[in-house]
PDB file of N, CA and C in Angstrom:
ATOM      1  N   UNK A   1     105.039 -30.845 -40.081  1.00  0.00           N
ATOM      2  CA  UNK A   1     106.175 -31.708 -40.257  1.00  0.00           C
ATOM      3  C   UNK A   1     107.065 -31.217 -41.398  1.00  0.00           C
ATOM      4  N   UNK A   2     106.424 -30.848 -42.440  1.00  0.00           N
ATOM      5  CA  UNK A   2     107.353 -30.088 -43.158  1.00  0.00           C
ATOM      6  C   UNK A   2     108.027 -29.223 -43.196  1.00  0.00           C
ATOM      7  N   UNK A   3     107.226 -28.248 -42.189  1.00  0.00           N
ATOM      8  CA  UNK A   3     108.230 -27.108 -41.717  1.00  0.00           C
ATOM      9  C   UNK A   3     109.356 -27.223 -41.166  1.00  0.00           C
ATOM     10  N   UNK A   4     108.970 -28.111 -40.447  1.00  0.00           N
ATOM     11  CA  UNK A   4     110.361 -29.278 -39.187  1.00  0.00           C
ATOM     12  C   UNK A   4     111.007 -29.548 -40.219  1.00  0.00           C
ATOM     13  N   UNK A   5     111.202 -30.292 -41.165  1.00  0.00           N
ATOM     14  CA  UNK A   5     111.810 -30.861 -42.095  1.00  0.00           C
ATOM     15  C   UNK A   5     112.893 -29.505 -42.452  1.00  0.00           C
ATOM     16  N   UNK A   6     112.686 -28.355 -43.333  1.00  0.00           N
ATOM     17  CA  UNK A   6     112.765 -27.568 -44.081  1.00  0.00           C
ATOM     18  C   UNK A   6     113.893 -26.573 -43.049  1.00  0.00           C
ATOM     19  N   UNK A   7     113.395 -26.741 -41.548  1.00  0.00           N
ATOM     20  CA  UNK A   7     113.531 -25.626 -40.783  1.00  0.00           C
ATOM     21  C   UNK A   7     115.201 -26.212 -39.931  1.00  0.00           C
ATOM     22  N   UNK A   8     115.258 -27.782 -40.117  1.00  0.00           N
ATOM     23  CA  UNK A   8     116.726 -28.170 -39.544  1.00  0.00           C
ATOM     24  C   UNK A   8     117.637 -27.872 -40.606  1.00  0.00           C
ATOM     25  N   UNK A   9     117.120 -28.457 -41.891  1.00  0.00           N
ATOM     26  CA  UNK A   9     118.694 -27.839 -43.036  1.00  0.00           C
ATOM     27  C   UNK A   9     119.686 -26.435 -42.768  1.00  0.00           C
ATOM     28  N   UNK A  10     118.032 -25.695 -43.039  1.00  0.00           N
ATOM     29  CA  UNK A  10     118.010 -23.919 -42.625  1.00  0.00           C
ATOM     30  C   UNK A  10     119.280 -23.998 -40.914  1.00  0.00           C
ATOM     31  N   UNK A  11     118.784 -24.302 -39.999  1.00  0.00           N
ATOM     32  CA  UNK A  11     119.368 -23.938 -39.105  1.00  0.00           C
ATOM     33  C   UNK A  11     120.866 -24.870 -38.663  1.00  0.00           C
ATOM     34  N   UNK A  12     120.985 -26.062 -39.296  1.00  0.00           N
ATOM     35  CA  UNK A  12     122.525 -26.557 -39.711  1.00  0.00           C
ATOM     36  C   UNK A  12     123.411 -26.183 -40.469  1.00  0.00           C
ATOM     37  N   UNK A  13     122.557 -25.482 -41.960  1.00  0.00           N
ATOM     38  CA  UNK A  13     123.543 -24.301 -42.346  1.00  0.00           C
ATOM     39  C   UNK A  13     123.832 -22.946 -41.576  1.00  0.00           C
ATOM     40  N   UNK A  14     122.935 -22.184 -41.109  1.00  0.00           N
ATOM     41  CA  UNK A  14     123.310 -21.273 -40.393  1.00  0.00           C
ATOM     42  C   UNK A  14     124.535 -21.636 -39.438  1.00  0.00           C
ATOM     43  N   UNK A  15     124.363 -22.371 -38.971  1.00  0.00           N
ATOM     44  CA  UNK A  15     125.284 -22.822 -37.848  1.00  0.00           C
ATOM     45  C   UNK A  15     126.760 -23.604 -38.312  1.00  0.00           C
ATOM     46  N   UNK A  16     127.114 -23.940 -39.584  1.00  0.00           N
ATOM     47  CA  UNK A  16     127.695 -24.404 -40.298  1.00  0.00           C
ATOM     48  C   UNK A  16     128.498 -23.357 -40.992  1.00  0.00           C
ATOM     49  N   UNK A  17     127.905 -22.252 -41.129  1.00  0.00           N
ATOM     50  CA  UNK A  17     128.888 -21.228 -41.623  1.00  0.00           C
ATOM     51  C   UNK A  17     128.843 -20.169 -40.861  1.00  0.00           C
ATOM     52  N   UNK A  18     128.266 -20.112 -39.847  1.00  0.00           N
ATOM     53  CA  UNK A  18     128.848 -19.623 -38.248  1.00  0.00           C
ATOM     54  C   UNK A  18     130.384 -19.792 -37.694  1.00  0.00           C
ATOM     55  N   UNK A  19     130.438 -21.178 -37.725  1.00  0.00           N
ATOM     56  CA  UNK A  19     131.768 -21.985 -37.521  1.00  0.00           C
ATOM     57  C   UNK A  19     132.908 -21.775 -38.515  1.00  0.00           C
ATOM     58  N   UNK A  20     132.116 -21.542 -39.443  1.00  0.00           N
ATOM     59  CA  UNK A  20     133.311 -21.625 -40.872  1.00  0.00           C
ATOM     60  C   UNK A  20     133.831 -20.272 -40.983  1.00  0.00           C
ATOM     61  N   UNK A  21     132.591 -18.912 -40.517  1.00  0.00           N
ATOM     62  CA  UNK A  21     133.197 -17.789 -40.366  1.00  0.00           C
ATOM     63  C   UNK A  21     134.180 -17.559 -39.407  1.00  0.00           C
ATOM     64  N   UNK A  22     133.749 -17.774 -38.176  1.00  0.00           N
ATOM     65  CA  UNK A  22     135.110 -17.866 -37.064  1.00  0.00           C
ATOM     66  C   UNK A  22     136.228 -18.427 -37.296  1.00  0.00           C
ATOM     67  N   UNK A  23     136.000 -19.438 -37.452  1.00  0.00           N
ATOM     68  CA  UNK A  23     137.642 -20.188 -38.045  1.00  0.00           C
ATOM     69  C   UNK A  23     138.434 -19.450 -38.893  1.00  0.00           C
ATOM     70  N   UNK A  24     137.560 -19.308 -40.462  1.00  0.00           N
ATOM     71  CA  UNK A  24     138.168 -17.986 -41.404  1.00  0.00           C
ATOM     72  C   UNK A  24     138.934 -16.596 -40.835  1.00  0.00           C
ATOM     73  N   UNK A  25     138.108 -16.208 -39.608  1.00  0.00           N
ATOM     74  CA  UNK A  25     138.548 -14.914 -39.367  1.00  0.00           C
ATOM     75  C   UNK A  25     139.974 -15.412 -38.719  1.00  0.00           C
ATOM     76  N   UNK A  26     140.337 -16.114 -37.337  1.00  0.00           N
ATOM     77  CA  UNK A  26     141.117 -16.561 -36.630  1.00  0.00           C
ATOM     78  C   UNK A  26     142.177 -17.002 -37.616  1.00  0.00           C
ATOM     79  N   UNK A  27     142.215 -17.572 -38.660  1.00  0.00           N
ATOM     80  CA  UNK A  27     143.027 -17.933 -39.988  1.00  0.00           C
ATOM     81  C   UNK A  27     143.436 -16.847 -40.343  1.00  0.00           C
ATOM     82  N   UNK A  28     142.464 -15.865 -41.013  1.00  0.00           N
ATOM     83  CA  UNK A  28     143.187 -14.269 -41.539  1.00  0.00           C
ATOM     84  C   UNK A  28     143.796 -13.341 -40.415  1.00  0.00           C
ATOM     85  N   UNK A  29     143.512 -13.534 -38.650  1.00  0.00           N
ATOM     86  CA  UNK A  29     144.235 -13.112 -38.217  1.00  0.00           C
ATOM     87  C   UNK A  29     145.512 -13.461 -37.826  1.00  0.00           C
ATOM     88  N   UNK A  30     145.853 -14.766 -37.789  1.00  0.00           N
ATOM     89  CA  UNK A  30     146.856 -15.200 -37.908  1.00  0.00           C
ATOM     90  C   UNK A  30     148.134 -14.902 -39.004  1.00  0.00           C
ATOM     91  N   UNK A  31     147.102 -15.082 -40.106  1.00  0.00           N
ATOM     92  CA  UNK A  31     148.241 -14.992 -41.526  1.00  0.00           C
ATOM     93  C   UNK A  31     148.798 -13.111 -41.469  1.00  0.00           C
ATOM     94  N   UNK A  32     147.892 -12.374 -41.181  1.00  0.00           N
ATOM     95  CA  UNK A  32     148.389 -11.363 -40.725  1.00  0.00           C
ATOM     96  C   UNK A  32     149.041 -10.639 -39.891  1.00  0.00           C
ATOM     97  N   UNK A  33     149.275 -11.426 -38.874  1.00  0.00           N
ATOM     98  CA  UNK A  33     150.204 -11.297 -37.978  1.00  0.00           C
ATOM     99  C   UNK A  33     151.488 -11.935 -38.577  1.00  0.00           C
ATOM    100  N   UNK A  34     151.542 -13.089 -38.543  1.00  0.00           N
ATOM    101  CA  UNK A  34     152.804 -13.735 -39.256  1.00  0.00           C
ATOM    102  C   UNK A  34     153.631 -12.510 -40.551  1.00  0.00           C
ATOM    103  N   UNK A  35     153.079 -12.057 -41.116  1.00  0.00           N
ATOM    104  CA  UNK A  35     153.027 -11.667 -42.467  1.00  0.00           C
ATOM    105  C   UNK A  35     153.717 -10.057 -42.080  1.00  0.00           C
ATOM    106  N   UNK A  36     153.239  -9.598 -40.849  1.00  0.00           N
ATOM    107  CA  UNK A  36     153.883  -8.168 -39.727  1.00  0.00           C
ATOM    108  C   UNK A  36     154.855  -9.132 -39.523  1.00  0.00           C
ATOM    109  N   UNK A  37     154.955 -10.134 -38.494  1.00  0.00           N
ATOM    110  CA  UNK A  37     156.800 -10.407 -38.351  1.00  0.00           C
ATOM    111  C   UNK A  37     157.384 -10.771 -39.220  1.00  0.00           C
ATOM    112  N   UNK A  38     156.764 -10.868 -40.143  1.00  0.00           N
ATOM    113  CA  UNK A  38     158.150 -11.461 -41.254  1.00  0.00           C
ATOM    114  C   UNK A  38     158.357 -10.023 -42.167  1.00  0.00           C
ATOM    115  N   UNK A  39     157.338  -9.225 -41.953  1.00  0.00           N
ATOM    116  CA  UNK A  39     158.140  -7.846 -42.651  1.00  0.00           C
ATOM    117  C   UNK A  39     159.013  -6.842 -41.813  1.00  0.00           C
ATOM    118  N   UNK A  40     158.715  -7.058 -40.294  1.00  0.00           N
ATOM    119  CA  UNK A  40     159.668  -6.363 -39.482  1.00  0.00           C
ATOM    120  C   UNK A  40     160.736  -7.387 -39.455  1.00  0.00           C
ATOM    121  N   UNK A  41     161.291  -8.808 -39.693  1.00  0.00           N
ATOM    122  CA  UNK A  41     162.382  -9.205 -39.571  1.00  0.00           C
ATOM    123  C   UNK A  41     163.128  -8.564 -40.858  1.00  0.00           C
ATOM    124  N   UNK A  42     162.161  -8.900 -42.203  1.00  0.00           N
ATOM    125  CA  UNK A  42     162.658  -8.211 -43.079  1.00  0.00           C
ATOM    126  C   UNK A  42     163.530  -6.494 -43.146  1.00  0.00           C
ATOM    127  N   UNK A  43     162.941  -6.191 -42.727  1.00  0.00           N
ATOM    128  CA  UNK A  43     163.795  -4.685 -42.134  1.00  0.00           C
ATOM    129  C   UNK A  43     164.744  -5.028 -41.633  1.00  0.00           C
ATOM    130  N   UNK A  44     164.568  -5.530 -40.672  1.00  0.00           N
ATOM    131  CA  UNK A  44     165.904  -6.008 -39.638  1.00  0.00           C
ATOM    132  C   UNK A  44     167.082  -6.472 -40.611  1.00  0.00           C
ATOM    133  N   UNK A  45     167.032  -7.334 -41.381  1.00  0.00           N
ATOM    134  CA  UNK A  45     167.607  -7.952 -42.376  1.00  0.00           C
ATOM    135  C   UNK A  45     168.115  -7.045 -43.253  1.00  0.00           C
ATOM    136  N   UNK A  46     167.312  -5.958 -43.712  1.00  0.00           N
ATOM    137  CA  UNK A  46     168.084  -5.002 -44.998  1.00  0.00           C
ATOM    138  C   UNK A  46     169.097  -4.483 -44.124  1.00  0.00           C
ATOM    139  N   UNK A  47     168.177  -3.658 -43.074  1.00  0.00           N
ATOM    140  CA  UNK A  47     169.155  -2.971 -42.250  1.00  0.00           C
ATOM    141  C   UNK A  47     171.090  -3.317 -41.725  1.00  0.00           C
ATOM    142  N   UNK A  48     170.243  -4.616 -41.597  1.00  0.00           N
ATOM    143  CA  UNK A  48     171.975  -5.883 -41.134  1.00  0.00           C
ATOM    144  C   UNK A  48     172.393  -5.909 -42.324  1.00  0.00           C
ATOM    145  N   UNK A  49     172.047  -6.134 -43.526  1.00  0.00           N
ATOM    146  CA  UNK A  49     173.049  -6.386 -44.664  1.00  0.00           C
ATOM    147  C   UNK A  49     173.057  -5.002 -45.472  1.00  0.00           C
ATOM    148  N   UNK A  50     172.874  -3.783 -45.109  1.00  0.00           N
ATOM    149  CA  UNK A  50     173.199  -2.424 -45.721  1.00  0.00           C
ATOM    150  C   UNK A  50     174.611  -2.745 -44.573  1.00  0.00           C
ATOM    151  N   UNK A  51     174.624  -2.716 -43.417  1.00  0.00           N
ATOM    152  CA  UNK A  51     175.511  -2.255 -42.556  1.00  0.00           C
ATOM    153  C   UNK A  51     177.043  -2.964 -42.638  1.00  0.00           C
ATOM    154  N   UNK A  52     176.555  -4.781 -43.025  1.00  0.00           N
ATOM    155  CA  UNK A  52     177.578  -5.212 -43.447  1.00  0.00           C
ATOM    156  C   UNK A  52     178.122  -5.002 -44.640  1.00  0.00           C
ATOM    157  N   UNK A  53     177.456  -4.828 -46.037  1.00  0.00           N
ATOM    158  CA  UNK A  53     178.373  -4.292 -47.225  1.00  0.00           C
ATOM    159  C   UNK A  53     178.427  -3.121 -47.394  1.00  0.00           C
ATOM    160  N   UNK A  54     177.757  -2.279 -46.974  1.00  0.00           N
ATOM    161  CA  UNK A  54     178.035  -1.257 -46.981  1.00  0.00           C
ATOM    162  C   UNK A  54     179.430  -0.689 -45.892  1.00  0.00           C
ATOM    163  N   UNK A  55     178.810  -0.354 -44.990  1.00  0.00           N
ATOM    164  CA  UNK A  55     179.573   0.041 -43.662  1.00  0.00           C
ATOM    165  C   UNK A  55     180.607  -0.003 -43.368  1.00  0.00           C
ATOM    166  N   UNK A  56     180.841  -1.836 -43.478  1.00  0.00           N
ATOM    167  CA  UNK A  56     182.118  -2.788 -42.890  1.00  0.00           C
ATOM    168  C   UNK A  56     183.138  -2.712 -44.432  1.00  0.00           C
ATOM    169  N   UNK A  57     182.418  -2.639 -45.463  1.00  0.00           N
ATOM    170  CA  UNK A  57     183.680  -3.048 -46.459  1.00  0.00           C
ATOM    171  C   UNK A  57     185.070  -2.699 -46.475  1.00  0.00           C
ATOM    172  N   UNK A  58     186.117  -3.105 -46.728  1.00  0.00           N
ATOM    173  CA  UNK A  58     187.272  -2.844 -46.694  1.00  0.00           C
ATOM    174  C   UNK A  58     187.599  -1.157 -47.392  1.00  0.00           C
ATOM    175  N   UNK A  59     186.750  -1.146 -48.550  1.00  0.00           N
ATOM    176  CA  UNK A  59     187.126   0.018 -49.356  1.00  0.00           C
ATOM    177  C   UNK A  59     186.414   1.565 -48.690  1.00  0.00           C
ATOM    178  N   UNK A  60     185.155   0.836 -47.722  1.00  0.00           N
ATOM    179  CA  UNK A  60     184.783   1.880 -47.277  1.00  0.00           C
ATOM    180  C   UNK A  60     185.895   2.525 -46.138  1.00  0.00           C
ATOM    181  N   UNK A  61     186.260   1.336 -45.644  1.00  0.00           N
ATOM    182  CA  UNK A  61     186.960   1.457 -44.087  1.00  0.00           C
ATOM    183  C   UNK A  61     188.062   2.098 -44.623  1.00  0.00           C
ATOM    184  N   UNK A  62     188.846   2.413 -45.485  1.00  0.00           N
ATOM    185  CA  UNK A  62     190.064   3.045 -46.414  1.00  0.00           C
ATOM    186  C   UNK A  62     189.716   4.422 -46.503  1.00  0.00           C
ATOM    187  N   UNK A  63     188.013   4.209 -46.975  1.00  0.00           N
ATOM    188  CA  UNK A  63     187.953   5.655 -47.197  1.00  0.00           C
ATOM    189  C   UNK A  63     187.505   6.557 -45.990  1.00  0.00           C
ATOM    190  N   UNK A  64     186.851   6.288 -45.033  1.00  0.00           N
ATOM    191  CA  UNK A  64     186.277   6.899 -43.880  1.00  0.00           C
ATOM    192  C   UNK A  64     187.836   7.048 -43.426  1.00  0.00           C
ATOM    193  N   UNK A  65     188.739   6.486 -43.009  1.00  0.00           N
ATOM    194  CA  UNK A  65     189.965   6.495 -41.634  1.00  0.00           C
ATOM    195  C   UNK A  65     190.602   7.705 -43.209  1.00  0.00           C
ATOM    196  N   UNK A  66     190.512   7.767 -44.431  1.00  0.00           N
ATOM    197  CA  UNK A  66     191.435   8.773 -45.198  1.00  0.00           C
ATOM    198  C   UNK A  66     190.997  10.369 -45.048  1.00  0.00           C
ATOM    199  N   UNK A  67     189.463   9.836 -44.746  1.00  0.00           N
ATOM    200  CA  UNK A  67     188.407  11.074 -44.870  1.00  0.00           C
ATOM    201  C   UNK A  67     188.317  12.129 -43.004  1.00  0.00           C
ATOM    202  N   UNK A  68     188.436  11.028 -42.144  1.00  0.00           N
ATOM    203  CA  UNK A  68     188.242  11.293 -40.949  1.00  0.00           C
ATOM    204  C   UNK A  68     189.310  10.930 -39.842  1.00  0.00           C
ATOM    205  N   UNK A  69     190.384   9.804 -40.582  1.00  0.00           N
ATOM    206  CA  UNK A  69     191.600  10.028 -39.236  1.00  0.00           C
ATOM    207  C   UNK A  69     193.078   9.884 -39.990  1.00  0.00           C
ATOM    208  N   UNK A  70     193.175  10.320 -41.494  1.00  0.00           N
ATOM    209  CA  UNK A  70     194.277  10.627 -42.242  1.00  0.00           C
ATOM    210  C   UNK A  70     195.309  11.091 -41.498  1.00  0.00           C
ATOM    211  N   UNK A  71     194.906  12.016 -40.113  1.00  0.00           N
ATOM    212  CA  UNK A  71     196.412  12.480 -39.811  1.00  0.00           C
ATOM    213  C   UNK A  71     196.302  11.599 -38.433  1.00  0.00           C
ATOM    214  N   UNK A  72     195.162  11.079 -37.885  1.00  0.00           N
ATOM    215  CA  UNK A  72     195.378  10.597 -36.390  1.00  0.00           C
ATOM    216  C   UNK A  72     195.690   9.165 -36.432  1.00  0.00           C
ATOM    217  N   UNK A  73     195.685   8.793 -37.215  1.00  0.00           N
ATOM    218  CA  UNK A  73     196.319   6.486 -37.308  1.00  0.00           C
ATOM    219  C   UNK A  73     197.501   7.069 -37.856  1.00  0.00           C
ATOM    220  N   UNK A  74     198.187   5.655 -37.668  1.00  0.00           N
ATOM    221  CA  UNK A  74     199.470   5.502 -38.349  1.00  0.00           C
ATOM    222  C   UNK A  74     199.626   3.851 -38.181  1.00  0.00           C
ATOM    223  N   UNK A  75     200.381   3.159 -39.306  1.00  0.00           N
ATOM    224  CA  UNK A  75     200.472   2.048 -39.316  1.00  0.00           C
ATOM    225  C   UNK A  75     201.570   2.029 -38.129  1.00  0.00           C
ATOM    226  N   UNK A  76     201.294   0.596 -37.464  1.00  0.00           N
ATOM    227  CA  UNK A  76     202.350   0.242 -36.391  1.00  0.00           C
ATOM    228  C   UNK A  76     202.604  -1.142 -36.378  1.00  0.00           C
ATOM    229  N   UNK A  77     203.951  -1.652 -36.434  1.00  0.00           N
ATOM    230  CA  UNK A  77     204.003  -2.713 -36.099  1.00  0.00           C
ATOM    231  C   UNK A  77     204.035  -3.653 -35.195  1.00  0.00           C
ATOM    232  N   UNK A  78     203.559  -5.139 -35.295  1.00  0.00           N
ATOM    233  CA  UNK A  78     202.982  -5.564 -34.611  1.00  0.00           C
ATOM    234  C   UNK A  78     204.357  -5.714 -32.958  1.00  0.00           C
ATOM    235  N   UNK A  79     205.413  -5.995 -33.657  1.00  0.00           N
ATOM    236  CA  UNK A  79     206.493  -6.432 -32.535  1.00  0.00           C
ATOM    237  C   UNK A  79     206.769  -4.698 -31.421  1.00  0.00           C
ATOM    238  N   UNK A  80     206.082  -3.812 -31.883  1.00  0.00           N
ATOM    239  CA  UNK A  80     206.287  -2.838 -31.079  1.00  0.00           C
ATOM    240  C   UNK A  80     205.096  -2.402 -30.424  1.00  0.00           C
ATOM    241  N   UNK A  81     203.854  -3.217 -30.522  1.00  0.00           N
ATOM    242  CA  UNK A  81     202.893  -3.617 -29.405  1.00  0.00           C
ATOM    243  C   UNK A  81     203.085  -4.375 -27.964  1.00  0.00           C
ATOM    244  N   UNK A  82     202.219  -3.957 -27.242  1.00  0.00           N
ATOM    245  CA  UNK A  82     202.371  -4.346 -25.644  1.00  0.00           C
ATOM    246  C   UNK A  82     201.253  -4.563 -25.261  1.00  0.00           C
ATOM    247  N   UNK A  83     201.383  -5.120 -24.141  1.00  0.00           N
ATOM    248  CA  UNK A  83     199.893  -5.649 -23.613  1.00  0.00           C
ATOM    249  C   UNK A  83     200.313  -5.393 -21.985  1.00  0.00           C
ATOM    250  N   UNK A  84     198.840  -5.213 -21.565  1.00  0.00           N
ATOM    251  CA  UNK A  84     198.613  -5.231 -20.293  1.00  0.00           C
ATOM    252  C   UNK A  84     198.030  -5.464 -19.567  1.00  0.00           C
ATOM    253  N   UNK A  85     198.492  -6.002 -17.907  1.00  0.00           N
ATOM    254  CA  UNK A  85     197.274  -6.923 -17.537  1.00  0.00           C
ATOM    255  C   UNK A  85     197.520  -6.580 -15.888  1.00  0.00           C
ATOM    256  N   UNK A  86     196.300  -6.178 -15.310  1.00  0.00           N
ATOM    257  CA  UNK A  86     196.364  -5.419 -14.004  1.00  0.00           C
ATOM    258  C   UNK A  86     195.487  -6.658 -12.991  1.00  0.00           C
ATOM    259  N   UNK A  87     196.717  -6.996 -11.968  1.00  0.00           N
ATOM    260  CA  UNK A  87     195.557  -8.030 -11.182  1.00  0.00           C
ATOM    261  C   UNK A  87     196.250  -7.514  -9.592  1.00  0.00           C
ATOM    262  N   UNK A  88     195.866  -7.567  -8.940  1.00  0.00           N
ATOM    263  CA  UNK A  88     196.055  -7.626  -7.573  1.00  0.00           C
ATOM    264  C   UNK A  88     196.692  -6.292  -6.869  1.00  0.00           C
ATOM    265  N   UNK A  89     196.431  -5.038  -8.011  1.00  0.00           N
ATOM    266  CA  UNK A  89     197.446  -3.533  -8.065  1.00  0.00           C
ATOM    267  C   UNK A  89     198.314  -3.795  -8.324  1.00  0.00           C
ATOM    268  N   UNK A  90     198.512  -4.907  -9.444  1.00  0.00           N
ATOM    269  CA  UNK A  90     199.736  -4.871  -9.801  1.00  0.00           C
ATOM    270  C   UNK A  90     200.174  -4.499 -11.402  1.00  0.00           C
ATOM    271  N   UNK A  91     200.855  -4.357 -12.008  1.00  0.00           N
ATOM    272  CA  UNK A  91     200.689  -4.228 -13.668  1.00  0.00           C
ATOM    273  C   UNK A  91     201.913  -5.101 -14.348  1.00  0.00           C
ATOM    274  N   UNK A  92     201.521  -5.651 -14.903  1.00  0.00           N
ATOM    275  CA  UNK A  92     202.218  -6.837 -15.507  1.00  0.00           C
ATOM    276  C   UNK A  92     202.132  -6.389 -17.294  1.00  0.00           C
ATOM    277  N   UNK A  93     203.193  -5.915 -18.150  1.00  0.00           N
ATOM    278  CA  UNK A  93     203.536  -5.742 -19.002  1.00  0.00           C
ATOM    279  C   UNK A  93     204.025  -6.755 -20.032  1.00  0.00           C
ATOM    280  N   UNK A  94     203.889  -6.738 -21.146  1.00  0.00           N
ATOM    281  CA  UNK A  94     204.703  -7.603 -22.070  1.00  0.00           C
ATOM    282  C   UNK A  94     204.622  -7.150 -23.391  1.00  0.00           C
ATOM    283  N   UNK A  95     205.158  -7.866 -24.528  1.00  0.00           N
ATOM    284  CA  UNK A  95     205.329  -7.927 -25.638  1.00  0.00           C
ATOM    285  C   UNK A  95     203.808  -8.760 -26.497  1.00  0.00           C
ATOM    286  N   UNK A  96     203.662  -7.960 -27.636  1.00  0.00           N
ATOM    287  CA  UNK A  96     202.072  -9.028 -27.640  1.00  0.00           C
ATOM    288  C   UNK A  96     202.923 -10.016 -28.297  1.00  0.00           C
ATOM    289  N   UNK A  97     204.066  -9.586 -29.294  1.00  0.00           N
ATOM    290  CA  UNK A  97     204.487 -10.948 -29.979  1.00  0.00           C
ATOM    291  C   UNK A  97     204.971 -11.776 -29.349  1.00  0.00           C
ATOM    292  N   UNK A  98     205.773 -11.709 -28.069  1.00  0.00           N
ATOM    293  CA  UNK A  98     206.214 -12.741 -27.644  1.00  0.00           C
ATOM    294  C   UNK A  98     205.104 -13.847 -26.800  1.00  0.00           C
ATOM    295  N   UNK A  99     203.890 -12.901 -26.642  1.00  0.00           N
ATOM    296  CA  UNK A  99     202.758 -13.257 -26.127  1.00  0.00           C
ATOM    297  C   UNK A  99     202.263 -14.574 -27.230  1.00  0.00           C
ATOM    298  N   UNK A 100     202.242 -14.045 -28.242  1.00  0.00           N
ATOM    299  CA  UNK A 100     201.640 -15.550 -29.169  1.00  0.00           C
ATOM    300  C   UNK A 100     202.575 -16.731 -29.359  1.00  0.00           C
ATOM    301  N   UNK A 101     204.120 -15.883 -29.408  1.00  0.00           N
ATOM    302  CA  UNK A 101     204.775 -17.186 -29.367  1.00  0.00           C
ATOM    303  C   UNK A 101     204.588 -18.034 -28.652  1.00  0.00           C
ATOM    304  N   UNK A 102     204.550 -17.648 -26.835  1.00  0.00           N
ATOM    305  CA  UNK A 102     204.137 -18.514 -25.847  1.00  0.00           C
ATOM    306  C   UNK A 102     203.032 -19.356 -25.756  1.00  0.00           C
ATOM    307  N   UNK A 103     201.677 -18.535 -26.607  1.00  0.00           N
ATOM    308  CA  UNK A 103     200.644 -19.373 -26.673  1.00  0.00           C
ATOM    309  C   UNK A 103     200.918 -20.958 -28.000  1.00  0.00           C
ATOM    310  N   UNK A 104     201.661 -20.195 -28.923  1.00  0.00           N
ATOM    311  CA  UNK A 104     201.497 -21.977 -29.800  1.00  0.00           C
ATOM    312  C   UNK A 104     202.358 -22.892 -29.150  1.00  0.00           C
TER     313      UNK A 104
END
């Protein structure tokens, strides 16, 4: 009887941190997964905000079109823009400015 006694503690702990190990592991695999997507969003994220201050800035965009299309742009104004709009083989031309006037 004592052995009986001695021999359920023994085998409710075993079985008690059986359970507690599985759970633990399923917990650390979780937190480790989470912990991978939030460092690949993180990338994602530098990547998106190198591209926007870097890339997009005004001073860059000055300097790339001075560096790489200095002789091919030219400022143009807006009233000597046109637009075009092809429906039925047909081509329908206009003015873009008079185009916004019509829209307000």
């Amino acid at each position: 009887m004592k052995k009986f006694l001695f021999f359920i503690p023994v085998i409710f702990l075993i079985v008690a941190t059986t359970i507690t190990k599985n759970s633990t592991k399923k917990l650390d695999k979780e937190i480790f997964e989470i912990k991978e997507n939030i460092r690949v969003l993180e990338d994602k994220y530098e990547l998106v905000l190198l591209d926007f201050n870097y890339l997009t800035s005004p001073k860059k965009l000055m300097e790339y079109q001075k560096l790489y299309f200095d002789s091919e742009l030219i400022q143009n104004d807006i009233e000597n823009l046109n637009w075009m709009k092809i429906k039925n083989d047909q081509i329908e031309i206009g003015k873009i400015a008079n185009n916004e006037r019509n829209k307000q």
